[in-house]
PDB file of N, CA and C in Angstrom:
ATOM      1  N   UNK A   1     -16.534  15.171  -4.953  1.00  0.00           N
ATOM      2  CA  UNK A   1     -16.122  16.051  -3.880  1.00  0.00           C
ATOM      3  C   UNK A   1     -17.078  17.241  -3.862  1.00  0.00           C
ATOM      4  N   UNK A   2     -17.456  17.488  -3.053  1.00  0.00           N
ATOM      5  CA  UNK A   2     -18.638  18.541  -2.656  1.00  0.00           C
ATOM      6  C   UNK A   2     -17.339  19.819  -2.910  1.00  0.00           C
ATOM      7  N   UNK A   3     -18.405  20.856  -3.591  1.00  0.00           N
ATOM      8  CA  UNK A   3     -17.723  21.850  -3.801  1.00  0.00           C
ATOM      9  C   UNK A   3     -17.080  22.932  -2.844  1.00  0.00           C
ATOM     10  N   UNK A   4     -18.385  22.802  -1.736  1.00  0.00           N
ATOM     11  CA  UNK A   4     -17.461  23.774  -0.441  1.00  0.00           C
ATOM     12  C   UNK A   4     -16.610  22.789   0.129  1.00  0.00           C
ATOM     13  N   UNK A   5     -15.995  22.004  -0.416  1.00  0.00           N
ATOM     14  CA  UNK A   5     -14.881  21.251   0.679  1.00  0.00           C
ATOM     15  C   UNK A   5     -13.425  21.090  -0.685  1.00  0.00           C
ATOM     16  N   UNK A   6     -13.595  21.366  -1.525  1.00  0.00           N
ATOM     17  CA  UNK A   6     -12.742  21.385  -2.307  1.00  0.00           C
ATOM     18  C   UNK A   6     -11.485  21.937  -2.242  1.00  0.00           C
ATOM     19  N   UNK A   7     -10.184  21.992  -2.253  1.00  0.00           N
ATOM     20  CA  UNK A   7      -9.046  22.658  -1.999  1.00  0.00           C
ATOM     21  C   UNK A   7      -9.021  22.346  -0.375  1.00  0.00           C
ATOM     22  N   UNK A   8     -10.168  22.355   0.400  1.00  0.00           N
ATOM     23  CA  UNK A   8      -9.943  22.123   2.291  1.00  0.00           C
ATOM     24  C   UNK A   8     -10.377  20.827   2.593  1.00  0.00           C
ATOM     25  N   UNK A   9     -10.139  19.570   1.708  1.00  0.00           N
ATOM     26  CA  UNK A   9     -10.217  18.118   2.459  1.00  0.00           C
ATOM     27  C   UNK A   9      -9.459  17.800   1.131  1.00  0.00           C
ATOM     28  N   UNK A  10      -8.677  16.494   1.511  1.00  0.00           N
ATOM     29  CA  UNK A  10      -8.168  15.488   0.699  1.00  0.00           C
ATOM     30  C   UNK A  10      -9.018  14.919   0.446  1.00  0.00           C
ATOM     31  N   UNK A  11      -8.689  14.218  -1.179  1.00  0.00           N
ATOM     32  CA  UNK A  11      -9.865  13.785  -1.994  1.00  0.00           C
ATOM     33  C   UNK A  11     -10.032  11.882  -1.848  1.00  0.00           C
ATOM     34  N   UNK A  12     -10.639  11.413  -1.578  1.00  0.00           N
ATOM     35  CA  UNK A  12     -11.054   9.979  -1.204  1.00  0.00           C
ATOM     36  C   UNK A  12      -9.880   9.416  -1.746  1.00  0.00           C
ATOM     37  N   UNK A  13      -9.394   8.213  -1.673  1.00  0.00           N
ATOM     38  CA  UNK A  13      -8.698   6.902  -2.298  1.00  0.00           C
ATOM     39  C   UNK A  13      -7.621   7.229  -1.426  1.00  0.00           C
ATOM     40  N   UNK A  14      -5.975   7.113  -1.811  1.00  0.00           N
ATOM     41  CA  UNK A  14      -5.179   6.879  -1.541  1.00  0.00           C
ATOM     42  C   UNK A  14      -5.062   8.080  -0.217  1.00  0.00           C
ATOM     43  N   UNK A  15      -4.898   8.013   1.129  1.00  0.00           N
ATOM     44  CA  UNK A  15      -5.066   9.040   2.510  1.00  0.00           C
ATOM     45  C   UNK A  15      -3.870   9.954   1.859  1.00  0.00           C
ATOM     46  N   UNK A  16      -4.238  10.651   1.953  1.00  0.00           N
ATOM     47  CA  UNK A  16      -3.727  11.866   1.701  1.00  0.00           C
ATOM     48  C   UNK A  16      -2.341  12.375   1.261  1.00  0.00           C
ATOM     49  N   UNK A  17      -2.200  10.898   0.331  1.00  0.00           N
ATOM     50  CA  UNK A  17      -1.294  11.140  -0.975  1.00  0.00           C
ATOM     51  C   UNK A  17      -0.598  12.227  -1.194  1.00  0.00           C
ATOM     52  N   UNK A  18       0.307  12.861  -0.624  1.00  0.00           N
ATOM     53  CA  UNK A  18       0.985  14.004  -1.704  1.00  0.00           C
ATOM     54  C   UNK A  18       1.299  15.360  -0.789  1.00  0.00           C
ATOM     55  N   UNK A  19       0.295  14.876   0.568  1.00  0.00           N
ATOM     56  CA  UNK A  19       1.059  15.981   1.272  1.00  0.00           C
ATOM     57  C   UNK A  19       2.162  15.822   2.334  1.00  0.00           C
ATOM     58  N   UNK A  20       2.646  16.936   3.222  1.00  0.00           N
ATOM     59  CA  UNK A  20       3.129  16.797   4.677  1.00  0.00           C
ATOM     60  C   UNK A  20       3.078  16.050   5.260  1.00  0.00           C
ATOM     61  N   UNK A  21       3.739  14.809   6.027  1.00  0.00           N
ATOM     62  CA  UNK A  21       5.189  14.835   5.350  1.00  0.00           C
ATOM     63  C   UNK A  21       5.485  14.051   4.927  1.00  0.00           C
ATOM     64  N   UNK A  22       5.045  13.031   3.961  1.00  0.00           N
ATOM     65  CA  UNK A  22       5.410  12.301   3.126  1.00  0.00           C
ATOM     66  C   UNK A  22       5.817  12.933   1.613  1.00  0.00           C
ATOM     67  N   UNK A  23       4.995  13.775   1.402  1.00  0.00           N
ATOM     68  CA  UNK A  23       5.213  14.232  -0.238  1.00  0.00           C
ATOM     69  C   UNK A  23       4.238  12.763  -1.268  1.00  0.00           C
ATOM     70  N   UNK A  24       4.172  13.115  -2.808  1.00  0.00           N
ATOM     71  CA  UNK A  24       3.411  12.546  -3.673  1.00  0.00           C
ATOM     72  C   UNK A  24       4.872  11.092  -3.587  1.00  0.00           C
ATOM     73  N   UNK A  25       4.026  10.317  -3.216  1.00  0.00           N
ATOM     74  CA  UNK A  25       4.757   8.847  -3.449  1.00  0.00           C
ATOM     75  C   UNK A  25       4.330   7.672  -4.323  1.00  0.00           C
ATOM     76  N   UNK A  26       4.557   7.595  -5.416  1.00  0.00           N
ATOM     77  CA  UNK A  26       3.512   6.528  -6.658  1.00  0.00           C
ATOM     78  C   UNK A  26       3.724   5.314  -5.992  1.00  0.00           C
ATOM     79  N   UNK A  27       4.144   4.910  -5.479  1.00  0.00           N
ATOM     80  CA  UNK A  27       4.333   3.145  -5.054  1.00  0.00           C
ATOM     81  C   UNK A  27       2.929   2.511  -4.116  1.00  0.00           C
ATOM     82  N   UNK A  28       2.104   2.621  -4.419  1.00  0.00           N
ATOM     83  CA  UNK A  28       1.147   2.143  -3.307  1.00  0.00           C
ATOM     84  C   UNK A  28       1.448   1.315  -2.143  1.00  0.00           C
ATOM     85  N   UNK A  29       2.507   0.558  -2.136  1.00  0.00           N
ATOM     86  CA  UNK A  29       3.325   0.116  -1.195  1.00  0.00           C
ATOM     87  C   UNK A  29       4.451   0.028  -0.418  1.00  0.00           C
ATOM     88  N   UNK A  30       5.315   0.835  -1.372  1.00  0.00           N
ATOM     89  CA  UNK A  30       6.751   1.589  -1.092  1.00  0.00           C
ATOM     90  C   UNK A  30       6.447   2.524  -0.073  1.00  0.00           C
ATOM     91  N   UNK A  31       5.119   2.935  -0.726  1.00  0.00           N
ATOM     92  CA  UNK A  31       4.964   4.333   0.095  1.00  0.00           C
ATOM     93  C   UNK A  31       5.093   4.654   1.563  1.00  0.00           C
ATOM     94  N   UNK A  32       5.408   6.054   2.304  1.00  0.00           N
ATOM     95  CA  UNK A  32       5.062   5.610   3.879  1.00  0.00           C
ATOM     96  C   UNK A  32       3.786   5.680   4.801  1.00  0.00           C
ATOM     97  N   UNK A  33       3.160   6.416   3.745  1.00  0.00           N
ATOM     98  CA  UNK A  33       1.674   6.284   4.336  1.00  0.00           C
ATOM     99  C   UNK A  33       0.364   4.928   3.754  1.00  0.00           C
ATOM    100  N   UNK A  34      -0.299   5.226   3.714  1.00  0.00           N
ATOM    101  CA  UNK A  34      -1.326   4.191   2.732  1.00  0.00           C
ATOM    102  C   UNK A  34      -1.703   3.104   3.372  1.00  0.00           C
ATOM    103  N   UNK A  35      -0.851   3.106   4.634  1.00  0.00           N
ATOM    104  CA  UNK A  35      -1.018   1.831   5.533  1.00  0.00           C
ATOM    105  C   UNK A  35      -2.341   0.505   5.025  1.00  0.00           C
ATOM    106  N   UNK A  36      -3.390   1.613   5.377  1.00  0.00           N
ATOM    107  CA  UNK A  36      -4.847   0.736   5.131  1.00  0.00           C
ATOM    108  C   UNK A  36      -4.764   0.050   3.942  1.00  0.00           C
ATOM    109  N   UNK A  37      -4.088   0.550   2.829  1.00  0.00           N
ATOM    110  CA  UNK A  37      -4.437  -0.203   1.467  1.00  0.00           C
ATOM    111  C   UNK A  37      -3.281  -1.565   1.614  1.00  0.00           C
ATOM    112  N   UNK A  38      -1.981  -1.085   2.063  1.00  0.00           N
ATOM    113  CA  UNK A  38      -1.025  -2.472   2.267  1.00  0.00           C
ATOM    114  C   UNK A  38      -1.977  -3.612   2.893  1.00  0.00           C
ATOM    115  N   UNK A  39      -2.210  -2.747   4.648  1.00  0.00           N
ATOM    116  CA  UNK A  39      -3.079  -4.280   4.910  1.00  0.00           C
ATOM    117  C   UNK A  39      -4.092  -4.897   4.275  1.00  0.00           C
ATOM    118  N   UNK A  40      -5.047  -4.024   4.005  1.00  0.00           N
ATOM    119  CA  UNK A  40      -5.913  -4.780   2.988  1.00  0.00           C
ATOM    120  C   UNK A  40      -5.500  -5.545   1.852  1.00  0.00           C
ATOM    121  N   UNK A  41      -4.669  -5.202   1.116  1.00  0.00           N
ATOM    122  CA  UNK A  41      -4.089  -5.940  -0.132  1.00  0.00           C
ATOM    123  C   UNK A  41      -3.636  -6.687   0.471  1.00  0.00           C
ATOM    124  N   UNK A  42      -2.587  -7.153   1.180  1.00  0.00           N
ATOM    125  CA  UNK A  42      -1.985  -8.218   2.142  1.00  0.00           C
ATOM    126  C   UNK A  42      -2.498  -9.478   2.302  1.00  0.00           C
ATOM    127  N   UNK A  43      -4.048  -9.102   3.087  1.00  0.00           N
ATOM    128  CA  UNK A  43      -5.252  -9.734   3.743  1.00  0.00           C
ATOM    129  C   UNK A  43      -5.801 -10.543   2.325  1.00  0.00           C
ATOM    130  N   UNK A  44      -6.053  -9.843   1.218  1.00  0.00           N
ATOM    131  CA  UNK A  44      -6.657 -10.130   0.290  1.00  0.00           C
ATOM    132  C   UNK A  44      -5.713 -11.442  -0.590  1.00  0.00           C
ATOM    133  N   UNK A  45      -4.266 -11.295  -0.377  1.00  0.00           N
ATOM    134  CA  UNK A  45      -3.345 -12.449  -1.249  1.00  0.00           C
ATOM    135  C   UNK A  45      -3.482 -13.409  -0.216  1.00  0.00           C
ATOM    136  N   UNK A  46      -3.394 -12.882   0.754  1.00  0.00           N
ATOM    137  CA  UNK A  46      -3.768 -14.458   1.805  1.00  0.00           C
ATOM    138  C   UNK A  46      -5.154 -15.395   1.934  1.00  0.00           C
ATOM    139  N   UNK A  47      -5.922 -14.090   1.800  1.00  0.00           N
ATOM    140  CA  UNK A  47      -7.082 -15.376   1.288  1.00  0.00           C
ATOM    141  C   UNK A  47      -7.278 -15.718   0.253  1.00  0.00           C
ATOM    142  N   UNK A  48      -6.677 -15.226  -0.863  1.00  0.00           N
ATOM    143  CA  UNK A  48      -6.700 -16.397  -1.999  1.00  0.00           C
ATOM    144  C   UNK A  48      -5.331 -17.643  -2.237  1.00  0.00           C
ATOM    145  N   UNK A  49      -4.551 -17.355  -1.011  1.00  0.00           N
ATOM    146  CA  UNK A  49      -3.586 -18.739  -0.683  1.00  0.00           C
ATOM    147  C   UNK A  49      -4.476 -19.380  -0.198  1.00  0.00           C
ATOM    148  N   UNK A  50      -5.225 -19.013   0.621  1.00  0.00           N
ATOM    149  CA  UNK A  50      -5.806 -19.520   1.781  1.00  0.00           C
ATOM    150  C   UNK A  50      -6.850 -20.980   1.093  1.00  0.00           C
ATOM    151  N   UNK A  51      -7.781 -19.974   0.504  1.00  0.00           N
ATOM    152  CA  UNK A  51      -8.598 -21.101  -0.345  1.00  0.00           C
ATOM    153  C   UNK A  51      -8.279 -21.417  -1.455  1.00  0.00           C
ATOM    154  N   UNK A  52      -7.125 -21.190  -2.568  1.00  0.00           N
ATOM    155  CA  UNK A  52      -6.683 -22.037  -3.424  1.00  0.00           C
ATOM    156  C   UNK A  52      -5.547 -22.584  -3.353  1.00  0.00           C
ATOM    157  N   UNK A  53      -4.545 -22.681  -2.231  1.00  0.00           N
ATOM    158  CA  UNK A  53      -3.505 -23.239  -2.151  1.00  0.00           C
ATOM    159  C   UNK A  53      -2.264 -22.455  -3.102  1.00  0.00           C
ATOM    160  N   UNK A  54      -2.773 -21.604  -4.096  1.00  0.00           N
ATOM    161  CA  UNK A  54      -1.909 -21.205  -5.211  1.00  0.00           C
ATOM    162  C   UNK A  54      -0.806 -20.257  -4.653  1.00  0.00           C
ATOM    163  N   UNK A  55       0.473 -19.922  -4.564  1.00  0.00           N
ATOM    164  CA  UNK A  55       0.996 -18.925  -4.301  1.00  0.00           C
ATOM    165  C   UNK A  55       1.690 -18.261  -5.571  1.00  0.00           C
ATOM    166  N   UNK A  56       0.781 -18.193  -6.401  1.00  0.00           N
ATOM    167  CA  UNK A  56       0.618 -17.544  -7.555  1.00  0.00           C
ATOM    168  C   UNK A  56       1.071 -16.056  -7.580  1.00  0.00           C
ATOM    169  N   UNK A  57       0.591 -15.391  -6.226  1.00  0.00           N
ATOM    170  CA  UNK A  57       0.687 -14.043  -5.858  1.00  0.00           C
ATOM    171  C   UNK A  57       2.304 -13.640  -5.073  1.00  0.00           C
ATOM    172  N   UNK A  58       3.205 -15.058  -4.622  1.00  0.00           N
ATOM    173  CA  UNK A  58       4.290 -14.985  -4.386  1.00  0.00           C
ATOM    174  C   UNK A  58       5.525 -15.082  -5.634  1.00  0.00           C
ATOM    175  N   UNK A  59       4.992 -15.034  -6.804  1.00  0.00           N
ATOM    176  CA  UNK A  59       5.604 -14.348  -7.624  1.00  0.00           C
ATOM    177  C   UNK A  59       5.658 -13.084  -7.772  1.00  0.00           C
ATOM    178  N   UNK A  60       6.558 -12.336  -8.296  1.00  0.00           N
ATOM    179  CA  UNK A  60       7.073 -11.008  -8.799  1.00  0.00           C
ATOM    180  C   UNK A  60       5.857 -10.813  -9.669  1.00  0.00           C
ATOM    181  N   UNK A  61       5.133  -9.647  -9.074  1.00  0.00           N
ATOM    182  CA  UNK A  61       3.779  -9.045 -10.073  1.00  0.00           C
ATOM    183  C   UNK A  61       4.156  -7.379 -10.133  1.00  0.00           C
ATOM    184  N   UNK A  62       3.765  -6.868 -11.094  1.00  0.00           N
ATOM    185  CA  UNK A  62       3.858  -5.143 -10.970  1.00  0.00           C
ATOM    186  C   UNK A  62       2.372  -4.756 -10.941  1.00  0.00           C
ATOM    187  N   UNK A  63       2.849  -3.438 -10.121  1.00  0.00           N
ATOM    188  CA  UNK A  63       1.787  -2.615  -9.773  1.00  0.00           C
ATOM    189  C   UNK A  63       1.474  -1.068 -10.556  1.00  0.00           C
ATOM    190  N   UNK A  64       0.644  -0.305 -10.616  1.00  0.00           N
ATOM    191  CA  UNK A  64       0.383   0.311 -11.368  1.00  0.00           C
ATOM    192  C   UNK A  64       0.769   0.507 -12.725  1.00  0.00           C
ATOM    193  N   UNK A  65       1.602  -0.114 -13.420  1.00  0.00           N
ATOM    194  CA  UNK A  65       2.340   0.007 -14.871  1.00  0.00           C
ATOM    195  C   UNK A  65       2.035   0.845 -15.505  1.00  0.00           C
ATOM    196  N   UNK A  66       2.506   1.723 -14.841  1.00  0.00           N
ATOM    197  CA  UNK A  66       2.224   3.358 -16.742  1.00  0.00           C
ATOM    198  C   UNK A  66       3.446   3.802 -16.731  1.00  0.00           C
ATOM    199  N   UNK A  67       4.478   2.920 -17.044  1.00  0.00           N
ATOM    200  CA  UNK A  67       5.443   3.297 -17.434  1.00  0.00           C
ATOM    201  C   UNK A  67       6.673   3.606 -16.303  1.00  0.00           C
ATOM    202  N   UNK A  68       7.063   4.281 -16.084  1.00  0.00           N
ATOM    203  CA  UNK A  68       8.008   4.673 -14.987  1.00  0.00           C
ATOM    204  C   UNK A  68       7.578   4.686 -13.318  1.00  0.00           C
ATOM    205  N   UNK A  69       6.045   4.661 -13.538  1.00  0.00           N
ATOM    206  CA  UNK A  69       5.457   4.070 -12.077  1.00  0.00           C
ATOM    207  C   UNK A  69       5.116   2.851 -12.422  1.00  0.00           C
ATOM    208  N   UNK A  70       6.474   1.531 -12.292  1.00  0.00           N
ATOM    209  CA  UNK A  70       5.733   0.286 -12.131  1.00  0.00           C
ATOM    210  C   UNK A  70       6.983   0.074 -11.593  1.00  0.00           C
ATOM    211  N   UNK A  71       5.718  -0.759 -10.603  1.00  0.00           N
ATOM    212  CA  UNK A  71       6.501  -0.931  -8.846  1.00  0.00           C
ATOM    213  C   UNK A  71       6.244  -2.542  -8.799  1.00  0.00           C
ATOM    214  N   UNK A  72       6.970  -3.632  -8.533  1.00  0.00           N
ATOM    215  CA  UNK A  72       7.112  -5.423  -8.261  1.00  0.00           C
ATOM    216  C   UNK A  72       7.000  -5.364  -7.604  1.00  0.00           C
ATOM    217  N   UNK A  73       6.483  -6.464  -6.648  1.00  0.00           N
ATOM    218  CA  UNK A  73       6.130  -7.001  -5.341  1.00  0.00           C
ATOM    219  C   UNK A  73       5.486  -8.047  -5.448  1.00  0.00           C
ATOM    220  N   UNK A  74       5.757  -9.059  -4.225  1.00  0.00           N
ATOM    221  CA  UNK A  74       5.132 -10.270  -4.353  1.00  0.00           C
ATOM    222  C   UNK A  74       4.466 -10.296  -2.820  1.00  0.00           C
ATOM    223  N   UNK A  75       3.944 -10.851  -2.362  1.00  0.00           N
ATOM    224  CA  UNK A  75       3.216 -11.622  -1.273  1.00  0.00           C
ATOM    225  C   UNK A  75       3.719 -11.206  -0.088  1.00  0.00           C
ATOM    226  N   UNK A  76       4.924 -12.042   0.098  1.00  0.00           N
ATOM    227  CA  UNK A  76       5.440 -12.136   1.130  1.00  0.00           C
ATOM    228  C   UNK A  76       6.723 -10.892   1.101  1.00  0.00           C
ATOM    229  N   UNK A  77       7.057 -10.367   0.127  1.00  0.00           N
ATOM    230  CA  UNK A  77       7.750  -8.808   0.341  1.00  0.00           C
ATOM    231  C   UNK A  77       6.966  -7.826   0.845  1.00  0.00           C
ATOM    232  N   UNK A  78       5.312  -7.873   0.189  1.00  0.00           N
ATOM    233  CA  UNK A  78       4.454  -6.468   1.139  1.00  0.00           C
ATOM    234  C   UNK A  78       4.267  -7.143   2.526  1.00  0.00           C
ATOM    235  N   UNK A  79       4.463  -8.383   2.823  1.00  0.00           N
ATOM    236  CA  UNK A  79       3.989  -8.905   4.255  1.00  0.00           C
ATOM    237  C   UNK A  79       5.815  -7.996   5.398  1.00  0.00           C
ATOM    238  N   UNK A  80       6.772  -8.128   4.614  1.00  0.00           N
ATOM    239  CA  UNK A  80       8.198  -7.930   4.620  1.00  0.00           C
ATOM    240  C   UNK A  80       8.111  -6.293   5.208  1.00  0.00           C
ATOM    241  N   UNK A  81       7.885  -6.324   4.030  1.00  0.00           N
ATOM    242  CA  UNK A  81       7.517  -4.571   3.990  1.00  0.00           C
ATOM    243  C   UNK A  81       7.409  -3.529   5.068  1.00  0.00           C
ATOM    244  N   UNK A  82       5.740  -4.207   5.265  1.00  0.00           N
ATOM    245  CA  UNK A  82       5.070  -3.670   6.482  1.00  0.00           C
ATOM    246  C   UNK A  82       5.558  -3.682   7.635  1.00  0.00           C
ATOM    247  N   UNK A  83       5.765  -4.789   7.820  1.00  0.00           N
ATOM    248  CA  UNK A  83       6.039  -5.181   8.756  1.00  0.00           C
ATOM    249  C   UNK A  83       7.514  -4.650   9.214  1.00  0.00           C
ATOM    250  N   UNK A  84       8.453  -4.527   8.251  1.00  0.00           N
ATOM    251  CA  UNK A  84       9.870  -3.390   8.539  1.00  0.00           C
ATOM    252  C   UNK A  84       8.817  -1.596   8.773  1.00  0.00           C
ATOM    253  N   UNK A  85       8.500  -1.001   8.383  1.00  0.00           N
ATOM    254  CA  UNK A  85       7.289  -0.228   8.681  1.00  0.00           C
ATOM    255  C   UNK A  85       7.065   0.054   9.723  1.00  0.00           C
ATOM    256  N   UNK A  86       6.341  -0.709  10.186  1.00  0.00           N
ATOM    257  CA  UNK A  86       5.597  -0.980  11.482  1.00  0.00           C
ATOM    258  C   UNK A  86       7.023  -0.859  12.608  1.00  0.00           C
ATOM    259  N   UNK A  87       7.626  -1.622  12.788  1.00  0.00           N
ATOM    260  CA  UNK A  87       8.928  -2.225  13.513  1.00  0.00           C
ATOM    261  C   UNK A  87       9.568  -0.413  13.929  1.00  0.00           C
ATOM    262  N   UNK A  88       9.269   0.378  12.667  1.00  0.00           N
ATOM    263  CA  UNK A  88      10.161   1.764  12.829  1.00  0.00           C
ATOM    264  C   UNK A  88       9.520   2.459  13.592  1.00  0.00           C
ATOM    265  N   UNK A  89       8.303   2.784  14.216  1.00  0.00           N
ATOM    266  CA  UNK A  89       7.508   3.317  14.834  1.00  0.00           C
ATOM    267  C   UNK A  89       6.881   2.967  16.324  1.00  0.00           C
ATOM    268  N   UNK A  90       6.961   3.583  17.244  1.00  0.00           N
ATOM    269  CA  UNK A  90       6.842   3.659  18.291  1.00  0.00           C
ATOM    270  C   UNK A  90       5.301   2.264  18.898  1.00  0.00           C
ATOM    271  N   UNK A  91       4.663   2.636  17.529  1.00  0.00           N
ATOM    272  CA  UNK A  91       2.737   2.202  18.027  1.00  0.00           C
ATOM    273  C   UNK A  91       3.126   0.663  17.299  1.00  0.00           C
ATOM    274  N   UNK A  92       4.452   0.212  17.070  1.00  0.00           N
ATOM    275  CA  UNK A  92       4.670  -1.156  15.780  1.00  0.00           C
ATOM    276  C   UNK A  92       5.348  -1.550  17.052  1.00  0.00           C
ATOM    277  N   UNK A  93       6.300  -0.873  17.825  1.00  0.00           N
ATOM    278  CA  UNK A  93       7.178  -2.366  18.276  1.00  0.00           C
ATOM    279  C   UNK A  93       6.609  -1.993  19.896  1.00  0.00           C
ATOM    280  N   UNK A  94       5.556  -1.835  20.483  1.00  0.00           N
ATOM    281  CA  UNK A  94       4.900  -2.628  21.567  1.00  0.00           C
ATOM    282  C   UNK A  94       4.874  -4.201  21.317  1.00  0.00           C
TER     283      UNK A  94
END
């Protein structure tokens, strides 16, 4: 992070994690913002159904594990997810 932008931009990775009005949410997918990382992760278990047939990833897996932030999810619950998400918002149910 460049130093004149420090304290006045959010810092790369998770969009802007922790502020107004969501608040700090550990679930990378629970969460209500983060959108981009759900779909991408999403996108990413489907193409490895896609080309190995395995739904390996539709088992119960945890996410971040350090202890009291470990969050389960499988495949088709973040597909679930989102998609309840989406459905709540004006720009989801066109």
């Amino acid at each position: 992070m460049p130093k004149h932008l420090r304290g006045e931009y959010d810092v790369p990775g998770w969009t802007a994690n922790g502020i107004e009005p969501w608040g700090l949410q550990m679930d990378p997918i629970g969460a209500d913002g983060n959108l981009f990382f759900k779909g991408w992760f999403l996108m990413m278990l489907g193409f490895h159904l896609y080309v190995s047939g395995d739904e390996k990833w539709n088992q119960p897996f945890d996410m971040v594990r350090d202890g009291e932030n470990t969050f389960t999810w499988t495949h088709s619950g973040i597909a679930e997810h989102l998609a309840n998400q989406w459905s709540k918002v004006a720009e989801g149910s066109q």
